[in-house]
PDB file of N, CA and C in Angstrom:
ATOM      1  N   UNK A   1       0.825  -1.192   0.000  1.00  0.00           N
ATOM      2  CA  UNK A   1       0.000   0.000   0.000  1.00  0.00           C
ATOM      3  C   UNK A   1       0.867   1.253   0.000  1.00  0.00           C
ATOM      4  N   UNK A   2       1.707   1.031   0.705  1.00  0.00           N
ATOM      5  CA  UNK A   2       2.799   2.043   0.920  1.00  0.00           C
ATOM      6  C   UNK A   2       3.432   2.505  -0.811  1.00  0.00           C
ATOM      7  N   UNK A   3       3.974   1.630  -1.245  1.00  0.00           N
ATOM      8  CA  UNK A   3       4.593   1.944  -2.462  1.00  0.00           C
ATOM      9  C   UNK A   3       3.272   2.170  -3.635  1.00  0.00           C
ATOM     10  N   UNK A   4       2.454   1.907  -3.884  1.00  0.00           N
ATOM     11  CA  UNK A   4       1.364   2.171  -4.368  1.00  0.00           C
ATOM     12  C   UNK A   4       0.822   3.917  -4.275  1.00  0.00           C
ATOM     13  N   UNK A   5       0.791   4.254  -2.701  1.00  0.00           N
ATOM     14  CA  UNK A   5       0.827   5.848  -2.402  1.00  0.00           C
ATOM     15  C   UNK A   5       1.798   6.211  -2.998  1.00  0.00           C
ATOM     16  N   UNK A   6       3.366   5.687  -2.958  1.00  0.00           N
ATOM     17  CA  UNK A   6       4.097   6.885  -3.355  1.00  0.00           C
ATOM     18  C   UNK A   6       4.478   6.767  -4.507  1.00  0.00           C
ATOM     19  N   UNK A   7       4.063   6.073  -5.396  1.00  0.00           N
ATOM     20  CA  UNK A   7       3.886   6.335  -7.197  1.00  0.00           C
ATOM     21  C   UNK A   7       2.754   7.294  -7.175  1.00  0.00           C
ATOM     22  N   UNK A   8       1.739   6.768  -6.350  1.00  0.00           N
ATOM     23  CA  UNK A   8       0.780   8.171  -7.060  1.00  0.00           C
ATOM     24  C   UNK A   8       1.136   9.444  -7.131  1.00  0.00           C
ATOM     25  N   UNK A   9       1.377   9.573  -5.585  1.00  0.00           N
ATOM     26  CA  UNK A   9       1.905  11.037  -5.288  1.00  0.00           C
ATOM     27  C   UNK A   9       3.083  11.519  -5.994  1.00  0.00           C
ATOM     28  N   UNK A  10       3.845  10.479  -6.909  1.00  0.00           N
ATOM     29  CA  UNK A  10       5.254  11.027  -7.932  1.00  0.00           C
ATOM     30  C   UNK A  10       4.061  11.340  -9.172  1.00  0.00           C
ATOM     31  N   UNK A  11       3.356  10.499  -9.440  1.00  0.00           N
ATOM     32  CA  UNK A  11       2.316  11.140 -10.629  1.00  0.00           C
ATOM     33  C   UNK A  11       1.179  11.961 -10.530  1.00  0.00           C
ATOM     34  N   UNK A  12       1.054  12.475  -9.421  1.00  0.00           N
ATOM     35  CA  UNK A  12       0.150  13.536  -9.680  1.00  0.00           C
ATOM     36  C   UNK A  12       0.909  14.902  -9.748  1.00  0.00           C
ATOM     37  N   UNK A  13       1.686  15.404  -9.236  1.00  0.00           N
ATOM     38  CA  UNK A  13       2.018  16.895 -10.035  1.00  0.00           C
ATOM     39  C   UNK A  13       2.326  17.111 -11.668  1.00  0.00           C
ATOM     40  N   UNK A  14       2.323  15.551 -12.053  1.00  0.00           N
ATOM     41  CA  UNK A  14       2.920  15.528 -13.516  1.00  0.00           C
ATOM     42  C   UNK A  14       1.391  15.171 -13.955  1.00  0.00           C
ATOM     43  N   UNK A  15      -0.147  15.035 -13.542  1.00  0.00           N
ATOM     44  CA  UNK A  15      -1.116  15.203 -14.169  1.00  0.00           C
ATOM     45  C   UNK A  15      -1.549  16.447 -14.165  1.00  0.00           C
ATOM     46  N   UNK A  16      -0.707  17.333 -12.801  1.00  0.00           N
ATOM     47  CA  UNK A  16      -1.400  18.469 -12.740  1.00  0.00           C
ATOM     48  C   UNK A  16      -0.901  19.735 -13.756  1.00  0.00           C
ATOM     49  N   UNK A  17       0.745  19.586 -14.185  1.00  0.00           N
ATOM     50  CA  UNK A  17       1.409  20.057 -15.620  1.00  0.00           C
ATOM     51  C   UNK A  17       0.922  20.108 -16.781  1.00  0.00           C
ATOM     52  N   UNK A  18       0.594  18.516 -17.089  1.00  0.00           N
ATOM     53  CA  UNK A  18       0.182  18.388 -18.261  1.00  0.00           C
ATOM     54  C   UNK A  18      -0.975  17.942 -18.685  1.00  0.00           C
ATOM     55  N   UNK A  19      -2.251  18.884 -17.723  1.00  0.00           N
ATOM     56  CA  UNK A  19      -3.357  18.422 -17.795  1.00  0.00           C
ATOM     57  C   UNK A  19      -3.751  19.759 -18.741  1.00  0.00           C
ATOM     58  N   UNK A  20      -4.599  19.902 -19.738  1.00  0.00           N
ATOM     59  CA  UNK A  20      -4.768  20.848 -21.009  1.00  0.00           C
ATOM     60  C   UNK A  20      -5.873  21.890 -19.977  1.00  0.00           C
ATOM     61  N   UNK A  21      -6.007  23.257 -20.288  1.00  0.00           N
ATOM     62  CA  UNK A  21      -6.528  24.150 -19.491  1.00  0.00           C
ATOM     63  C   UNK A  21      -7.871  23.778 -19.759  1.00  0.00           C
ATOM     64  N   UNK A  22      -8.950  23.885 -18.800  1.00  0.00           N
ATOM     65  CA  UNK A  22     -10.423  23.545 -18.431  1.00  0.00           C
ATOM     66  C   UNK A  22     -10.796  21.946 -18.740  1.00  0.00           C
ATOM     67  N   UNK A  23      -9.623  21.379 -18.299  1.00  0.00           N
ATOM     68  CA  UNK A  23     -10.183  19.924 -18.066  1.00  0.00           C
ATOM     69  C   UNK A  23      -9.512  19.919 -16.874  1.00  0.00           C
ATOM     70  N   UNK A  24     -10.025  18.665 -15.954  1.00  0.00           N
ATOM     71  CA  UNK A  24      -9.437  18.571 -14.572  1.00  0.00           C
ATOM     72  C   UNK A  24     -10.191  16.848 -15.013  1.00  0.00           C
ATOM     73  N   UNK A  25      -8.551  16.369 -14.831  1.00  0.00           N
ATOM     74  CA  UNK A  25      -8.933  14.712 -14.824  1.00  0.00           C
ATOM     75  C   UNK A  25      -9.303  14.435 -12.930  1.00  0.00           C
ATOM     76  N   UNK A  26      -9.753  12.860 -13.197  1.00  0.00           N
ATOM     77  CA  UNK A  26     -10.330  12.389 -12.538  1.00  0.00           C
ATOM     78  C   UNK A  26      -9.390  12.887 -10.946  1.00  0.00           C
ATOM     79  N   UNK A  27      -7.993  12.053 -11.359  1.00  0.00           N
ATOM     80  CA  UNK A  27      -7.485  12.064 -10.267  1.00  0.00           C
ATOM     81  C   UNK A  27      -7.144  13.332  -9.493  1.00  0.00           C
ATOM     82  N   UNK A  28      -6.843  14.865 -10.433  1.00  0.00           N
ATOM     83  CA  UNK A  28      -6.880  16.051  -9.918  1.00  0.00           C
ATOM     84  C   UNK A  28      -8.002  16.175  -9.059  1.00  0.00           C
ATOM     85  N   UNK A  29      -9.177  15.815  -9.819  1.00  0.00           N
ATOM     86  CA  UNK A  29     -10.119  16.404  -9.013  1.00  0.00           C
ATOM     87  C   UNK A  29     -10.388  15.637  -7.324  1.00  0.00           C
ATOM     88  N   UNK A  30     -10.241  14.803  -7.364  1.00  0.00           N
ATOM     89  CA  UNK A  30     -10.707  13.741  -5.772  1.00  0.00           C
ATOM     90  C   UNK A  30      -9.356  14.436  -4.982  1.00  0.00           C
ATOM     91  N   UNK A  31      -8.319  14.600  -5.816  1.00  0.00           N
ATOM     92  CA  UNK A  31      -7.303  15.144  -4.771  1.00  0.00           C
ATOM     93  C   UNK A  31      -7.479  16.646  -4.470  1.00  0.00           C
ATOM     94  N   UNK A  32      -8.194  17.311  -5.428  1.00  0.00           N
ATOM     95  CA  UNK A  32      -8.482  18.566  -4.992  1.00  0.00           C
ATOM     96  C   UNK A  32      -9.575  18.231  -3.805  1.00  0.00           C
ATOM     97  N   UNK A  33     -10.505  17.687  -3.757  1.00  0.00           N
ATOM     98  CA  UNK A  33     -11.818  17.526  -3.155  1.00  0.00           C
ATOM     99  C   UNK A  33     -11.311  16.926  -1.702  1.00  0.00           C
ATOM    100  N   UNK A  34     -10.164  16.100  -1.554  1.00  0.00           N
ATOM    101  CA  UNK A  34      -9.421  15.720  -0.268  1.00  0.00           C
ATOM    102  C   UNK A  34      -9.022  16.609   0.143  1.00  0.00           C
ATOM    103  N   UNK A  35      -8.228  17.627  -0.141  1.00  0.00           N
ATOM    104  CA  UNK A  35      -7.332  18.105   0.828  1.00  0.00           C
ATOM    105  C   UNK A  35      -8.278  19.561   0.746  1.00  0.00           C
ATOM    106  N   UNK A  36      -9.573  19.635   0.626  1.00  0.00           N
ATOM    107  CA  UNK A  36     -10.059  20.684   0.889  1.00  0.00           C
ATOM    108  C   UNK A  36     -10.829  19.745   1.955  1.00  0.00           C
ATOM    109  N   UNK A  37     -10.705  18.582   2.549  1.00  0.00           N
ATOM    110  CA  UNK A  37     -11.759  18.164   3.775  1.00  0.00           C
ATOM    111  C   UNK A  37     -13.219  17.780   2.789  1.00  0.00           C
ATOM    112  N   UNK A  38     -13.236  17.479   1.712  1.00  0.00           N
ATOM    113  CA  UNK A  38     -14.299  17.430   1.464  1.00  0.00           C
ATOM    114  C   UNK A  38     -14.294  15.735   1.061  1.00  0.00           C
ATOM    115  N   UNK A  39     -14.582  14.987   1.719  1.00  0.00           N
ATOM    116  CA  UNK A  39     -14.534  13.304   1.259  1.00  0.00           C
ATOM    117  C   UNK A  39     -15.172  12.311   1.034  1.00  0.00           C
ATOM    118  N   UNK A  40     -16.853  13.560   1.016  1.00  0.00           N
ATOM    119  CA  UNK A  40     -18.451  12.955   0.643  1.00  0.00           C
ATOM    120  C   UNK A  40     -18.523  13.579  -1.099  1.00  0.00           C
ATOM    121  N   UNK A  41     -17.748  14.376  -1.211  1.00  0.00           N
ATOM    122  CA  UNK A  41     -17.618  14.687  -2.296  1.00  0.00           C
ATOM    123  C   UNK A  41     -16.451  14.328  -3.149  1.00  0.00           C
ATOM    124  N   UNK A  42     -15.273  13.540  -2.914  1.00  0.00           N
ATOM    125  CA  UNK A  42     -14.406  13.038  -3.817  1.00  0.00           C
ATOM    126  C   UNK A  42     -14.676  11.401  -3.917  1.00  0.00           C
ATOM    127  N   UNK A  43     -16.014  11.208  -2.828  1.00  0.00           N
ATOM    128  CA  UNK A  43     -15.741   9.437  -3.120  1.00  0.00           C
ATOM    129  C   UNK A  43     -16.555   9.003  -4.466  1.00  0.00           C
ATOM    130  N   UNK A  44     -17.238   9.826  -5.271  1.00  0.00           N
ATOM    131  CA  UNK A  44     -17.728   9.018  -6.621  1.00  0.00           C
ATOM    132  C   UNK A  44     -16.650   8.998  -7.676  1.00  0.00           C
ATOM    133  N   UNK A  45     -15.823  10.264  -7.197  1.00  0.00           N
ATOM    134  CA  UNK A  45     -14.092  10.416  -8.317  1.00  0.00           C
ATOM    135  C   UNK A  45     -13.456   9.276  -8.037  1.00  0.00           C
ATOM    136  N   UNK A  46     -13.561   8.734  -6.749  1.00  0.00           N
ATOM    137  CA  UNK A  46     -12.437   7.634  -6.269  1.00  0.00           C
ATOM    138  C   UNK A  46     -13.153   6.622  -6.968  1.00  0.00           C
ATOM    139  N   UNK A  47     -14.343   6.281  -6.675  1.00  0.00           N
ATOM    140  CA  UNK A  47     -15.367   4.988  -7.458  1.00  0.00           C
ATOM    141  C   UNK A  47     -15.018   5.038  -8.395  1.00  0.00           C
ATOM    142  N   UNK A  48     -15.088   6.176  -9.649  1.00  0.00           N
ATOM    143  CA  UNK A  48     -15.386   6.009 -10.870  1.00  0.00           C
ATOM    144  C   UNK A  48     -13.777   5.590 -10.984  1.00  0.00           C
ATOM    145  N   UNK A  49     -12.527   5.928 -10.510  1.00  0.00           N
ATOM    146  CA  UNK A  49     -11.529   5.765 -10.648  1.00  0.00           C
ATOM    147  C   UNK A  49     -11.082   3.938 -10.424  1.00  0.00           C
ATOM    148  N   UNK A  50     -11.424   3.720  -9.567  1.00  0.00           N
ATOM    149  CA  UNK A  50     -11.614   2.333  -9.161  1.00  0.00           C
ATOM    150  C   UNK A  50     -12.028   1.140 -10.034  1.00  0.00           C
ATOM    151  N   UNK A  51     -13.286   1.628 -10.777  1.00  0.00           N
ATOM    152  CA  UNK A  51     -14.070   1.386 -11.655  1.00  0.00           C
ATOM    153  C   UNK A  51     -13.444   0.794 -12.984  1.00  0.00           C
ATOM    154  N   UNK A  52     -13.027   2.260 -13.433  1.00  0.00           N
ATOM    155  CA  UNK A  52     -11.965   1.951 -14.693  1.00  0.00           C
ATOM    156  C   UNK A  52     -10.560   1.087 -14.834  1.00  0.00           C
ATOM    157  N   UNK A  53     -10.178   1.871 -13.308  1.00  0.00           N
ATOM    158  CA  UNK A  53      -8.995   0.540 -13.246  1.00  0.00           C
ATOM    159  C   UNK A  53      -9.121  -1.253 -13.448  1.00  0.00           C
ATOM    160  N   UNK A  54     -10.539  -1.084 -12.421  1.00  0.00           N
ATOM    161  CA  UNK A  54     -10.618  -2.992 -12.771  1.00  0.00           C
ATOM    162  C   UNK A  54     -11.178  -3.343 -13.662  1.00  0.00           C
ATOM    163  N   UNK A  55     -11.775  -2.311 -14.640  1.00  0.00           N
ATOM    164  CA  UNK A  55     -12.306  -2.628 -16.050  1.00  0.00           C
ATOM    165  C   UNK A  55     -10.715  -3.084 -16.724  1.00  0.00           C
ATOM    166  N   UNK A  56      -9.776  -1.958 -16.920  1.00  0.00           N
ATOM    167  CA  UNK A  56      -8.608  -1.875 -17.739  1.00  0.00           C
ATOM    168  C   UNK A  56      -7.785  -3.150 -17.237  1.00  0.00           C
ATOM    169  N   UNK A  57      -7.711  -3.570 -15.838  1.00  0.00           N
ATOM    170  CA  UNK A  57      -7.202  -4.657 -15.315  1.00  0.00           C
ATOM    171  C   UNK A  57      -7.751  -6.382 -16.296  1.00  0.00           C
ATOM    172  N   UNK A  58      -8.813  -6.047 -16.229  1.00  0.00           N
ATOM    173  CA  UNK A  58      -9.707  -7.366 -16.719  1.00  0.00           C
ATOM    174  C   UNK A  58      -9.485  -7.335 -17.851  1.00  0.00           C
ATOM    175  N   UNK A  59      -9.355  -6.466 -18.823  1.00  0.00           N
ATOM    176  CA  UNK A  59      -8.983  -6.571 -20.041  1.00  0.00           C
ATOM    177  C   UNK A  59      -7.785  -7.042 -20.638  1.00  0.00           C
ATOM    178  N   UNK A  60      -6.792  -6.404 -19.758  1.00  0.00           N
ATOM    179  CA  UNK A  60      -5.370  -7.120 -20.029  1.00  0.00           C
ATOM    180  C   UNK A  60      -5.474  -8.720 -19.190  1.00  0.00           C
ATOM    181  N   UNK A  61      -5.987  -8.976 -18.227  1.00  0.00           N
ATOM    182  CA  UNK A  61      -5.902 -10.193 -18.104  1.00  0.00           C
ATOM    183  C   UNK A  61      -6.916 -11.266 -19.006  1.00  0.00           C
ATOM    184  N   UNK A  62      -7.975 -10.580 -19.602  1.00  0.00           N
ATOM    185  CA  UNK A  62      -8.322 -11.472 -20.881  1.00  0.00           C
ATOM    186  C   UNK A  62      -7.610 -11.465 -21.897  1.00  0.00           C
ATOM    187  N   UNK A  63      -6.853 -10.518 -22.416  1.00  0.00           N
ATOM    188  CA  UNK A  63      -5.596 -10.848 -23.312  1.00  0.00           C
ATOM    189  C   UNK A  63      -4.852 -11.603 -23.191  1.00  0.00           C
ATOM    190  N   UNK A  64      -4.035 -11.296 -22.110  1.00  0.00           N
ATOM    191  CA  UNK A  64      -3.322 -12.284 -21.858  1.00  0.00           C
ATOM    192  C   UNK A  64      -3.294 -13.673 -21.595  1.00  0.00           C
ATOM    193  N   UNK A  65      -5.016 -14.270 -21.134  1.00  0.00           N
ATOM    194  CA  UNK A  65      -5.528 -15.939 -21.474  1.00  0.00           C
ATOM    195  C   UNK A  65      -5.852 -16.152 -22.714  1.00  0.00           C
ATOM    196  N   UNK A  66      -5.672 -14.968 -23.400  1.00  0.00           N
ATOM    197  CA  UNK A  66      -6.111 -15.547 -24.842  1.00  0.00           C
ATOM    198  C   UNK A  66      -4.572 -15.753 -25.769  1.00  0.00           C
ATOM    199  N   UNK A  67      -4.087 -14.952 -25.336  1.00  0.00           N
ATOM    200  CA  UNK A  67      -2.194 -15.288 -26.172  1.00  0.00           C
ATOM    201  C   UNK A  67      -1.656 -16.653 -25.915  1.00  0.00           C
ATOM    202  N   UNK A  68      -2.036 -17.268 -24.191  1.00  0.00           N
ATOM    203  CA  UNK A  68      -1.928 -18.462 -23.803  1.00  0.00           C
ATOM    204  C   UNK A  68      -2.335 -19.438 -24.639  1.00  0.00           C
TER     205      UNK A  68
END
């Protein structure tokens, strides 16, 4: 869990650089919405974030039983 936090936290100032002006990706935003105390309001960013990951997860692991 530990090393997991601290990749994120190396990749989020580099989403917050090269994020294009008037978009705010997912992960900007739940981290904006945290550290303003607000954490009834960043948990559908965290869901939807969650979400996609184990979608994108499942996909590469059906690839990869199918190369098998």
């Amino acid at each position: 869990m530990v090393l997991v936090f601290v990749i994120a936290m190396k990749e989020l100032p580099i989403a917050f650089l090269l994020s294009p002006r008037g978009f705010r990706p997912l992960s900007i935003t739940m981290f904006s919405r945290t550290s303003e105390g607000m954490p009834m309001e960043a948990a559908p960013y965290a869901a939807a974030i969650l979400v996609f990951s184990a979608l994108f997860v499942g996909v590469v692991l059906r690839h990869d039983k199918k190369a098998d």
